[in-house]
PDB file of N, CA and C in Angstrom:
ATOM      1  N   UNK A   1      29.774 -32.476  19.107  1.00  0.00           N
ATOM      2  CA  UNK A   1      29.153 -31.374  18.380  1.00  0.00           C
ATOM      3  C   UNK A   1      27.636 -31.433  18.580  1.00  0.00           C
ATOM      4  N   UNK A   2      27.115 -30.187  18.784  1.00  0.00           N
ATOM      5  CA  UNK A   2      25.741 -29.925  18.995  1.00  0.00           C
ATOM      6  C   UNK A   2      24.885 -29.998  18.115  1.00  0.00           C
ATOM      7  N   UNK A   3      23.799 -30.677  17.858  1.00  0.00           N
ATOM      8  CA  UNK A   3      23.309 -30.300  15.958  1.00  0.00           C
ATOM      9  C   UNK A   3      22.395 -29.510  16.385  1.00  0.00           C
ATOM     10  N   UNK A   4      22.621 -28.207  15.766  1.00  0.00           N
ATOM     11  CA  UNK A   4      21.528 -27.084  15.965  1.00  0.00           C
ATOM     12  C   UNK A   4      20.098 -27.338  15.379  1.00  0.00           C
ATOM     13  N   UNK A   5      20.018 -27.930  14.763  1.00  0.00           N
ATOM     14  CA  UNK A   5      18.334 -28.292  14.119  1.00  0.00           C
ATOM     15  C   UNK A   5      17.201 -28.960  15.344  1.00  0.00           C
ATOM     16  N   UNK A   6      18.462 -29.674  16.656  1.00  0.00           N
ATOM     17  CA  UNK A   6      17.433 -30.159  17.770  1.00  0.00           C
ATOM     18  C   UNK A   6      16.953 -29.047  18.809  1.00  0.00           C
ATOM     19  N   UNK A   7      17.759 -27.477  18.807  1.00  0.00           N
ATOM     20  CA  UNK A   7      17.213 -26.384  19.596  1.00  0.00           C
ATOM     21  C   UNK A   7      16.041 -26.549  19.892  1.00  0.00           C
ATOM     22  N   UNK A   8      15.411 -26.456  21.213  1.00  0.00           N
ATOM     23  CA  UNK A   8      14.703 -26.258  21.433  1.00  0.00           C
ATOM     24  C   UNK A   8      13.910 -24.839  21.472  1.00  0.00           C
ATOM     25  N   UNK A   9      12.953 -24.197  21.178  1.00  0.00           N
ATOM     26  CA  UNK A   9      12.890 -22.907  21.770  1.00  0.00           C
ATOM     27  C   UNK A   9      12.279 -22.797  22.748  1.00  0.00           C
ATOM     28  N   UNK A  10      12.565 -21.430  24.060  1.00  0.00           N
ATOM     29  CA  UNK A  10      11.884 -21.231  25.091  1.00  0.00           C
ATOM     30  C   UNK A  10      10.702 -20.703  24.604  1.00  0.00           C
ATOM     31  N   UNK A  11       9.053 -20.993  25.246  1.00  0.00           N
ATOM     32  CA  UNK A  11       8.350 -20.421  25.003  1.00  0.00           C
ATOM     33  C   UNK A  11       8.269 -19.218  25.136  1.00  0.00           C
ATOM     34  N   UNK A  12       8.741 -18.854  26.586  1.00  0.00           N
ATOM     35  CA  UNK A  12       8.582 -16.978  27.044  1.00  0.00           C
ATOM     36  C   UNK A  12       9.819 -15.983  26.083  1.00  0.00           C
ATOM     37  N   UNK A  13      11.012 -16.778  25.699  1.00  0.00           N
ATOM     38  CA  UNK A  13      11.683 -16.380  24.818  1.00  0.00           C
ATOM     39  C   UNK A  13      11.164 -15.905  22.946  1.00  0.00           C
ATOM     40  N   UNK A  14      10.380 -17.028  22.818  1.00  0.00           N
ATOM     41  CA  UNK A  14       9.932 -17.002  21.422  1.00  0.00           C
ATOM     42  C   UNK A  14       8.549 -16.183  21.791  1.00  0.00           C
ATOM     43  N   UNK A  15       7.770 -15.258  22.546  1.00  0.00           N
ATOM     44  CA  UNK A  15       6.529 -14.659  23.127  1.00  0.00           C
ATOM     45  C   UNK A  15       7.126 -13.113  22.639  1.00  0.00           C
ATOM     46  N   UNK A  16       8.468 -13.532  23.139  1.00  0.00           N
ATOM     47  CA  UNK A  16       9.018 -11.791  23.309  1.00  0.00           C
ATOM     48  C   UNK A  16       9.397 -11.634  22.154  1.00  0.00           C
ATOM     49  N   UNK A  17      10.012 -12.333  21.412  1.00  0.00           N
ATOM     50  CA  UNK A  17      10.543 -11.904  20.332  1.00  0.00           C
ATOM     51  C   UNK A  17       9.196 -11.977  19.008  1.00  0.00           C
ATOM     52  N   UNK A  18       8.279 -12.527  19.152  1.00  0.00           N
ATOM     53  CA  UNK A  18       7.097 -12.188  18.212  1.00  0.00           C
ATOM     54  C   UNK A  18       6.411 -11.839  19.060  1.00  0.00           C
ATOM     55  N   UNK A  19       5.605  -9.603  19.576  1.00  0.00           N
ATOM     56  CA  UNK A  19       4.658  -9.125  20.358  1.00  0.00           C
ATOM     57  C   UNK A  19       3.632  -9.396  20.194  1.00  0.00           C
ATOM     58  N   UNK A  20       2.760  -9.698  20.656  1.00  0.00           N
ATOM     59  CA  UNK A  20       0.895  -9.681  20.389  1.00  0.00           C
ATOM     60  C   UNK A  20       0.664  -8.259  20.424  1.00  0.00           C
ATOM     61  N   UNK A  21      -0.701  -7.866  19.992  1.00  0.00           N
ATOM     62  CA  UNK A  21      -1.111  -6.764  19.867  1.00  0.00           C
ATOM     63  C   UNK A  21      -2.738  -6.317  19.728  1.00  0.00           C
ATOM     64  N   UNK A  22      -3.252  -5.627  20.064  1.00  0.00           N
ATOM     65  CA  UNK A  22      -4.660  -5.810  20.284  1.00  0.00           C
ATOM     66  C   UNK A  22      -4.982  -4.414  19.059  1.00  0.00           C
ATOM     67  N   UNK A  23      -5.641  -4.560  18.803  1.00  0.00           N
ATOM     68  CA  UNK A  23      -6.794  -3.426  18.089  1.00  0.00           C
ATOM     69  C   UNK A  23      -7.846  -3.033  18.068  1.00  0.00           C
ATOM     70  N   UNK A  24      -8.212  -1.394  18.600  1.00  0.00           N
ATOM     71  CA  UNK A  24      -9.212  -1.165  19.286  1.00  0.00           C
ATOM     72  C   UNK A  24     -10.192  -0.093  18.410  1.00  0.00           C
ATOM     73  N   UNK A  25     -11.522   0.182  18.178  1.00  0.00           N
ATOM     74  CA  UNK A  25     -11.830   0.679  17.452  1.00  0.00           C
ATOM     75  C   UNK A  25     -12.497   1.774  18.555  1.00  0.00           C
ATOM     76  N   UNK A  26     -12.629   3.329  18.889  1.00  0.00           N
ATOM     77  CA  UNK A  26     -13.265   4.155  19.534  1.00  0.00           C
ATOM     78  C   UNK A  26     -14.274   4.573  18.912  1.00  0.00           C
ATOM     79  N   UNK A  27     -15.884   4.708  19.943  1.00  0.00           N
ATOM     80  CA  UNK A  27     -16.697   5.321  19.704  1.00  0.00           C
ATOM     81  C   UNK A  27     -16.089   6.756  19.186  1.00  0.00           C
ATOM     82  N   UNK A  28     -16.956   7.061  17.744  1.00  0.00           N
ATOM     83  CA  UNK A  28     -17.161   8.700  17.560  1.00  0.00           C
ATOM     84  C   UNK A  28     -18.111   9.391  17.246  1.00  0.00           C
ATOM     85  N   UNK A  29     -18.253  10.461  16.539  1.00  0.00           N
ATOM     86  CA  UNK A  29     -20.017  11.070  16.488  1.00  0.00           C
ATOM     87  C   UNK A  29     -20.331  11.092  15.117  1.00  0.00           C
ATOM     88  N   UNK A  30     -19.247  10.875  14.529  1.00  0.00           N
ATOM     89  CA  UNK A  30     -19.395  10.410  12.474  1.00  0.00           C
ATOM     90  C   UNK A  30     -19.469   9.268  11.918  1.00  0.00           C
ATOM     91  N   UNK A  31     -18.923   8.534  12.416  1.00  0.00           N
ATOM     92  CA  UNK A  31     -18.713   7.092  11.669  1.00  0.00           C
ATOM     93  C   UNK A  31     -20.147   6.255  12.072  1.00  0.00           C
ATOM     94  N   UNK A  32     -20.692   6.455  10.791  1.00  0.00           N
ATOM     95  CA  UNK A  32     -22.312   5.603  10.685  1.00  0.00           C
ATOM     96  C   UNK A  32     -21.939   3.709  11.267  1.00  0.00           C
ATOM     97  N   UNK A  33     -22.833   3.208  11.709  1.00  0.00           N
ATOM     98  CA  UNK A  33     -22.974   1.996  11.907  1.00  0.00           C
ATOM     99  C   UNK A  33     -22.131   1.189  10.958  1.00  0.00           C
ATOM    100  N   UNK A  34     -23.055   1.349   9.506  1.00  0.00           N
ATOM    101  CA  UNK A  34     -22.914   1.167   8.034  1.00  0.00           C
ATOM    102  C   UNK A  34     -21.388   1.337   8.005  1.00  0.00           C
ATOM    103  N   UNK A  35     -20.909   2.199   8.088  1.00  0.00           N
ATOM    104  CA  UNK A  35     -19.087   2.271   7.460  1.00  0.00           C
ATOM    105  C   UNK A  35     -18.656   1.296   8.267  1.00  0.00           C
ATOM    106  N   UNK A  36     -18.981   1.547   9.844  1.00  0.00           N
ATOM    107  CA  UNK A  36     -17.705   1.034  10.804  1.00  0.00           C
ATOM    108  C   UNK A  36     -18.108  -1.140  10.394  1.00  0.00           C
ATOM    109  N   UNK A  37     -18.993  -1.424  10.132  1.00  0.00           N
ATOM    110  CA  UNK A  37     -19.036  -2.769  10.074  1.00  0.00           C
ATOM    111  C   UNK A  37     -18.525  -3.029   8.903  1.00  0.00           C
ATOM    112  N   UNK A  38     -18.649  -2.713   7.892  1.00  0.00           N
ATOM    113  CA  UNK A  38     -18.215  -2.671   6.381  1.00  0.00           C
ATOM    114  C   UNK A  38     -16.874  -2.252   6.288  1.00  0.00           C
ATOM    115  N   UNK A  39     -16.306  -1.706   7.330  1.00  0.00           N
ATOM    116  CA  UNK A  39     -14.613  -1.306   7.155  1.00  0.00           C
ATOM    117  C   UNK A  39     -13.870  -3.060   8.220  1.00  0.00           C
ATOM    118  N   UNK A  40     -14.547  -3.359   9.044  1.00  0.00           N
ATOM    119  CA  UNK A  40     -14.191  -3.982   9.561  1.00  0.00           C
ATOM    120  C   UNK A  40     -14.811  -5.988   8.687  1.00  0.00           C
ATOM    121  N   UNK A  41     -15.760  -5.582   8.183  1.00  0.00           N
ATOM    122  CA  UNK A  41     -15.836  -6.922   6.809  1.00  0.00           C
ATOM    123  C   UNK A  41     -14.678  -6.974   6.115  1.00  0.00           C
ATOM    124  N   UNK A  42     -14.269  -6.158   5.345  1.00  0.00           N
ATOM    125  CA  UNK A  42     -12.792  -5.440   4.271  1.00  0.00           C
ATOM    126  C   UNK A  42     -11.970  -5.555   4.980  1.00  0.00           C
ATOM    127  N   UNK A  43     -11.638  -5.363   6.308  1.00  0.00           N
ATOM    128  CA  UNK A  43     -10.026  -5.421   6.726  1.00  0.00           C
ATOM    129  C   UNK A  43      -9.681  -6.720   7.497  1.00  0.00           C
ATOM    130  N   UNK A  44     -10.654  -6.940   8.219  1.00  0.00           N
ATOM    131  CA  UNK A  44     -10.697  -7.632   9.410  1.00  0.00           C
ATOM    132  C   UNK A  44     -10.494  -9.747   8.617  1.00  0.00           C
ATOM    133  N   UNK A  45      -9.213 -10.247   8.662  1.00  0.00           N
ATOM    134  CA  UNK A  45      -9.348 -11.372   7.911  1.00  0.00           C
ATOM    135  C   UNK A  45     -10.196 -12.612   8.940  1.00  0.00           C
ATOM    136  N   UNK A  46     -11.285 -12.714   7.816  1.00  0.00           N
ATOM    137  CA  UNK A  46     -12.305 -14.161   8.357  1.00  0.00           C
ATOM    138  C   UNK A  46     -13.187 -13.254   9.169  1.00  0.00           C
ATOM    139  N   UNK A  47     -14.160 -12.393   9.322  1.00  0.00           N
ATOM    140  CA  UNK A  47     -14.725 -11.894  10.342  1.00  0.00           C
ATOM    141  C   UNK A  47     -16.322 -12.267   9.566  1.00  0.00           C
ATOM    142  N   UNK A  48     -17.074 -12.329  10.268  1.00  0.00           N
ATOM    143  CA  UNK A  48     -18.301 -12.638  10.098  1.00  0.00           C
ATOM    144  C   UNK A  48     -18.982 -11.088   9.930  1.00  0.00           C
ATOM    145  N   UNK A  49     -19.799 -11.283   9.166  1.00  0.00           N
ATOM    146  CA  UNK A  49     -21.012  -9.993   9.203  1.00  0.00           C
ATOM    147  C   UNK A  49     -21.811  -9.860   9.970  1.00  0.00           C
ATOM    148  N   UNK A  50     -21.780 -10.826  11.254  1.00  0.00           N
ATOM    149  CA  UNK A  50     -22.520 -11.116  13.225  1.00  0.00           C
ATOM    150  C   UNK A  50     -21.644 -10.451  13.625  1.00  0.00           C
ATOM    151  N   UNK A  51     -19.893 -10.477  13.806  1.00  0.00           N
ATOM    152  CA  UNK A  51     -19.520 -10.438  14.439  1.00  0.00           C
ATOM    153  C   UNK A  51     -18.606  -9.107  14.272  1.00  0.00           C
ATOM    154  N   UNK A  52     -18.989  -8.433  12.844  1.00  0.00           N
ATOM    155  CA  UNK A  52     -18.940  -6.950  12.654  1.00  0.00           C
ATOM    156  C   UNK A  52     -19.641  -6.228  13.120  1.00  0.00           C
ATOM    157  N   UNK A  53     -20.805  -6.340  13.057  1.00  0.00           N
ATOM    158  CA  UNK A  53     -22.225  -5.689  13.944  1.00  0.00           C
ATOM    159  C   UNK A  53     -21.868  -5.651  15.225  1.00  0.00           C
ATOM    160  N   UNK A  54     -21.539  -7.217  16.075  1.00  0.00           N
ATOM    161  CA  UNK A  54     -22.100  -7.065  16.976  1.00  0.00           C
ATOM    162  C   UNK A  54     -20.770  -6.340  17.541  1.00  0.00           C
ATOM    163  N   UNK A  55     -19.260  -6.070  16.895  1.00  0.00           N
ATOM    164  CA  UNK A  55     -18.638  -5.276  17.767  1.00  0.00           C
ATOM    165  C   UNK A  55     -18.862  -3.916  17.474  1.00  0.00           C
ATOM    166  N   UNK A  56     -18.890  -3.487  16.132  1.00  0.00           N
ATOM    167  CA  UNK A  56     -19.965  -2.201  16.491  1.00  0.00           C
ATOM    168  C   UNK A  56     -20.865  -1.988  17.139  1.00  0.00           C
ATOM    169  N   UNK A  57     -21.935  -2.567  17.407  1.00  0.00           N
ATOM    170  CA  UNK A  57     -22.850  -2.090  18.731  1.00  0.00           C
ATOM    171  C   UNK A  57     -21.692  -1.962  19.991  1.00  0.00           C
ATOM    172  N   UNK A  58     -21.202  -3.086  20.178  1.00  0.00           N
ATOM    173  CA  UNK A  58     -20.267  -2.633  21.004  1.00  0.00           C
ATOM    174  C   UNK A  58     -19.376  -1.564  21.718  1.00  0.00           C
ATOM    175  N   UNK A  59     -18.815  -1.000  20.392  1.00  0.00           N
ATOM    176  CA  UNK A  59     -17.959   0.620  19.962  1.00  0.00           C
ATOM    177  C   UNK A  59     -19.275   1.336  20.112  1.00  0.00           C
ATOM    178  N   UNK A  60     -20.198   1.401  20.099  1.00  0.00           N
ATOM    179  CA  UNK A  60     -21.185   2.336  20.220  1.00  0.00           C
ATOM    180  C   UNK A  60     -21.805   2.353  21.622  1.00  0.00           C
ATOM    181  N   UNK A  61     -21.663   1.440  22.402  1.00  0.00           N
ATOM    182  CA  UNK A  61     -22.532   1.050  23.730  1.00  0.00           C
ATOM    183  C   UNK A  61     -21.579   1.137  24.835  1.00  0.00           C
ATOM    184  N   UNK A  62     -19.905   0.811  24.368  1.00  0.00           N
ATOM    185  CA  UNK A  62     -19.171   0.356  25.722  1.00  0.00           C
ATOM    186  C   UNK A  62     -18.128   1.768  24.860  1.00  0.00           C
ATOM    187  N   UNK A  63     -17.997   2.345  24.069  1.00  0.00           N
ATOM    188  CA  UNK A  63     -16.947   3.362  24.032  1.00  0.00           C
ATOM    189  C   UNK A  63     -15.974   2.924  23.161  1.00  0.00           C
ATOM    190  N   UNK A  64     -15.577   1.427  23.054  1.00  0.00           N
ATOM    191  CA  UNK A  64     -14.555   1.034  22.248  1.00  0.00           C
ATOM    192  C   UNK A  64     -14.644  -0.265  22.285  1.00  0.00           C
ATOM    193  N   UNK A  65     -14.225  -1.214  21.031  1.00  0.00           N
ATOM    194  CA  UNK A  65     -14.158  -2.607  21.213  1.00  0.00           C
ATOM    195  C   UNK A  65     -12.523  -3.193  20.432  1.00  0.00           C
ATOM    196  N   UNK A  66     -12.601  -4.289  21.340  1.00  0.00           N
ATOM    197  CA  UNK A  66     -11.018  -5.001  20.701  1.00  0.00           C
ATOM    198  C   UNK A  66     -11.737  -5.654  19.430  1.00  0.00           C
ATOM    199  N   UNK A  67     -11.216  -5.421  18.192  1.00  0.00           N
ATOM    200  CA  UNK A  67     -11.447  -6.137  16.207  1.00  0.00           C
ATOM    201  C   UNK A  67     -10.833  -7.467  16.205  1.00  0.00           C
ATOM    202  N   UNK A  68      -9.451  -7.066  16.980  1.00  0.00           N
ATOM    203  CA  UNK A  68      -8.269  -8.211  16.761  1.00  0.00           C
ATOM    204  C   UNK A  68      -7.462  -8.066  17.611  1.00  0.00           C
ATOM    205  N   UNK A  69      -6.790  -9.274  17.677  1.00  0.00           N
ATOM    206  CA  UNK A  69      -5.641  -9.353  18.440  1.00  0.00           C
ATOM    207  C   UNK A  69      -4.654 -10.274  18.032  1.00  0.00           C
ATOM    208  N   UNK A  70      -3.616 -10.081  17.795  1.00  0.00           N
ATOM    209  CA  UNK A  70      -2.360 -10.987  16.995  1.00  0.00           C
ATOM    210  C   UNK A  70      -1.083 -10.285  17.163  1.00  0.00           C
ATOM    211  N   UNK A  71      -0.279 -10.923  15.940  1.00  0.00           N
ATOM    212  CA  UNK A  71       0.854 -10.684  16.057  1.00  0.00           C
ATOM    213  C   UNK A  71       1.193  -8.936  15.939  1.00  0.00           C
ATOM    214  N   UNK A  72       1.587  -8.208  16.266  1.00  0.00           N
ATOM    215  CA  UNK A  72       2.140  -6.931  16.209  1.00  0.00           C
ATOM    216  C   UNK A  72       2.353  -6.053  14.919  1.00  0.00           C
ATOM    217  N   UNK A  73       3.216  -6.989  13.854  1.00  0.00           N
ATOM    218  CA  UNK A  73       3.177  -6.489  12.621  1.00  0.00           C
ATOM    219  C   UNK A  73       1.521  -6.580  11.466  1.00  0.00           C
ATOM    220  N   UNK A  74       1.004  -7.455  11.967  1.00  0.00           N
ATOM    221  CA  UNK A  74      -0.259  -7.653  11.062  1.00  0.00           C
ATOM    222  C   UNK A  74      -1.128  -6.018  11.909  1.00  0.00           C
ATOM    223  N   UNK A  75      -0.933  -6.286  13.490  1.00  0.00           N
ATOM    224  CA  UNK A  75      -1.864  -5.390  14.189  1.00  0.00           C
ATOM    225  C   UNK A  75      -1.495  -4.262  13.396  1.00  0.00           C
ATOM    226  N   UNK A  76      -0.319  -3.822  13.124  1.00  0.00           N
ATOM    227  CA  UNK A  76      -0.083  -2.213  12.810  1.00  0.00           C
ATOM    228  C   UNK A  76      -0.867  -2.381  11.484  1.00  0.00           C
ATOM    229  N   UNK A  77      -0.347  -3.149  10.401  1.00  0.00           N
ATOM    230  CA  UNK A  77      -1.455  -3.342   9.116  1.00  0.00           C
ATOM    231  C   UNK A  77      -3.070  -2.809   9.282  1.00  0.00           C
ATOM    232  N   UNK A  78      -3.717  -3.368   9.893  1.00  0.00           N
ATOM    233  CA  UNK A  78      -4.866  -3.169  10.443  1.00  0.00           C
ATOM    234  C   UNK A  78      -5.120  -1.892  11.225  1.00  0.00           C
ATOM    235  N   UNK A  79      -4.697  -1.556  12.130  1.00  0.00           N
ATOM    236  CA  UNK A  79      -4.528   0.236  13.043  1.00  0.00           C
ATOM    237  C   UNK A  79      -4.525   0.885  11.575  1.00  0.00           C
ATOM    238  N   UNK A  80      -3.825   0.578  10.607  1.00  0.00           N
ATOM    239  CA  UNK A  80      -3.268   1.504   9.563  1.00  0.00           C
ATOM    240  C   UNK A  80      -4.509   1.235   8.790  1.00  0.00           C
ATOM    241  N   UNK A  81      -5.126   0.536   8.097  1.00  0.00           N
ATOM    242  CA  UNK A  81      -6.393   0.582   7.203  1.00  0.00           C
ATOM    243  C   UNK A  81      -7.016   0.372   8.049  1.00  0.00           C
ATOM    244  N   UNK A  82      -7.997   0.915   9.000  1.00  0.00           N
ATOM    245  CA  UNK A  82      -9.177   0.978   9.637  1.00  0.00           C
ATOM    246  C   UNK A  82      -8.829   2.764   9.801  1.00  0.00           C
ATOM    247  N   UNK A  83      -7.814   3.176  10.207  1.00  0.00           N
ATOM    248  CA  UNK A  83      -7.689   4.762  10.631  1.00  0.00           C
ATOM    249  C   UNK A  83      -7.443   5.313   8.766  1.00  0.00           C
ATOM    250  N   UNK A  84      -7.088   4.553   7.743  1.00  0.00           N
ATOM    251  CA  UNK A  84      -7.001   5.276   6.538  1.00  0.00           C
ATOM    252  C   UNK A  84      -8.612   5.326   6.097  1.00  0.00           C
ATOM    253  N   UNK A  85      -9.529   4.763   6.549  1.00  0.00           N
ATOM    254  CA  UNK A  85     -11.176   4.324   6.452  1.00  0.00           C
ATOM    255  C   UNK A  85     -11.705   5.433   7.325  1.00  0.00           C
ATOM    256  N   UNK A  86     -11.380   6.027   7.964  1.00  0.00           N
ATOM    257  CA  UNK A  86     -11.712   7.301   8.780  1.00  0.00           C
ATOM    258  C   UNK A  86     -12.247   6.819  10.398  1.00  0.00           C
ATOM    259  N   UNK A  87     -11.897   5.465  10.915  1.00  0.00           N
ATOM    260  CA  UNK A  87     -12.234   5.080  11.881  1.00  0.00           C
ATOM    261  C   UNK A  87     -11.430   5.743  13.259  1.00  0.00           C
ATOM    262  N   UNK A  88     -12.081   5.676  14.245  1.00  0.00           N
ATOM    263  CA  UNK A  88     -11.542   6.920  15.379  1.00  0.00           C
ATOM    264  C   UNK A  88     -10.671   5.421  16.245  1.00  0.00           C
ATOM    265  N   UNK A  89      -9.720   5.353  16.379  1.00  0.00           N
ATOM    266  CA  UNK A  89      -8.726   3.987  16.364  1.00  0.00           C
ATOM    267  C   UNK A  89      -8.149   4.713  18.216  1.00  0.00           C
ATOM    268  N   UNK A  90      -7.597   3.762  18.919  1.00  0.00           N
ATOM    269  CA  UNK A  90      -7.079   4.058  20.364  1.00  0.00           C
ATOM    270  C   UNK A  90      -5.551   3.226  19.435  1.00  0.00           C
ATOM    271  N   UNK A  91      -5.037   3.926  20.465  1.00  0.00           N
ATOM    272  CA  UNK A  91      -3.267   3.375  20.325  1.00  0.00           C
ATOM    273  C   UNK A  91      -2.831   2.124  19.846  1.00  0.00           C
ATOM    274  N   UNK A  92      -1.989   1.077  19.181  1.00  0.00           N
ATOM    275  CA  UNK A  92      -2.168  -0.256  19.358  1.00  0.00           C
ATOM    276  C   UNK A  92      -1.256  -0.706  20.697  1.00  0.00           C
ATOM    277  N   UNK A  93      -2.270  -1.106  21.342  1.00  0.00           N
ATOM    278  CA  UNK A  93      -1.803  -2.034  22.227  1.00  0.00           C
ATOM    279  C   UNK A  93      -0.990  -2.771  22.424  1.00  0.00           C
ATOM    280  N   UNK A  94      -0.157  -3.245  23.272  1.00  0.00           N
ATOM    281  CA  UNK A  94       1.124  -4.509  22.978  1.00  0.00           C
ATOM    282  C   UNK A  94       0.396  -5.012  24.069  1.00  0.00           C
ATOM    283  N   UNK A  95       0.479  -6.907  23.965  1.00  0.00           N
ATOM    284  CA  UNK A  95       0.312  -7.700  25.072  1.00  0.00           C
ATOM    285  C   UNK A  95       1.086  -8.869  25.656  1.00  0.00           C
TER     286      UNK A  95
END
């Protein structure tokens, strides 16, 4: 008899079955500096007030910046309160 508690899991197996996911915030012509760093302080878990800025300049300079990237279900969490904040959001990504 096999004791199932020694399973190993495949890594590329256990990859697929929990997706990564990226989250992207798009330049727009409304969303002040001020909101977009302050929406991303509030949503964004552990983010620095450097590293809110500096991806807003970002979204403002390059068109769009990645906030986060993780597991799939947290990503949609996040897509979902940054676009309920009035932020101009690109698709979520799968990776």
């Amino acid at each position: 008899m096999v004791n199932s508690l020694g399973t190993v899991l495949d890594p590329k197996k256990s990859k697929a079955k929990y997706p990564e996911a990226r989250v992207i915030v798009l330049d727009d012509n409304f969303n002040t500096f001020q909101h977009v760093a302050n929406c991303l302080l509030t949503i964004i878990p552990s983010i620095s007030e450097q590293r809110a800025w500096d991806l807003t300049i970002k979204v403002d300079k390059t068109g769009s910046a990645e906030v986060w990237r993780g597991n799939l279900e947290q990503a949609e969490l996040y897509h979902e309160q940054l676009s309920s904040k009035g932020l101009t959001m690109a698709p979520i990504e799968k990776t």
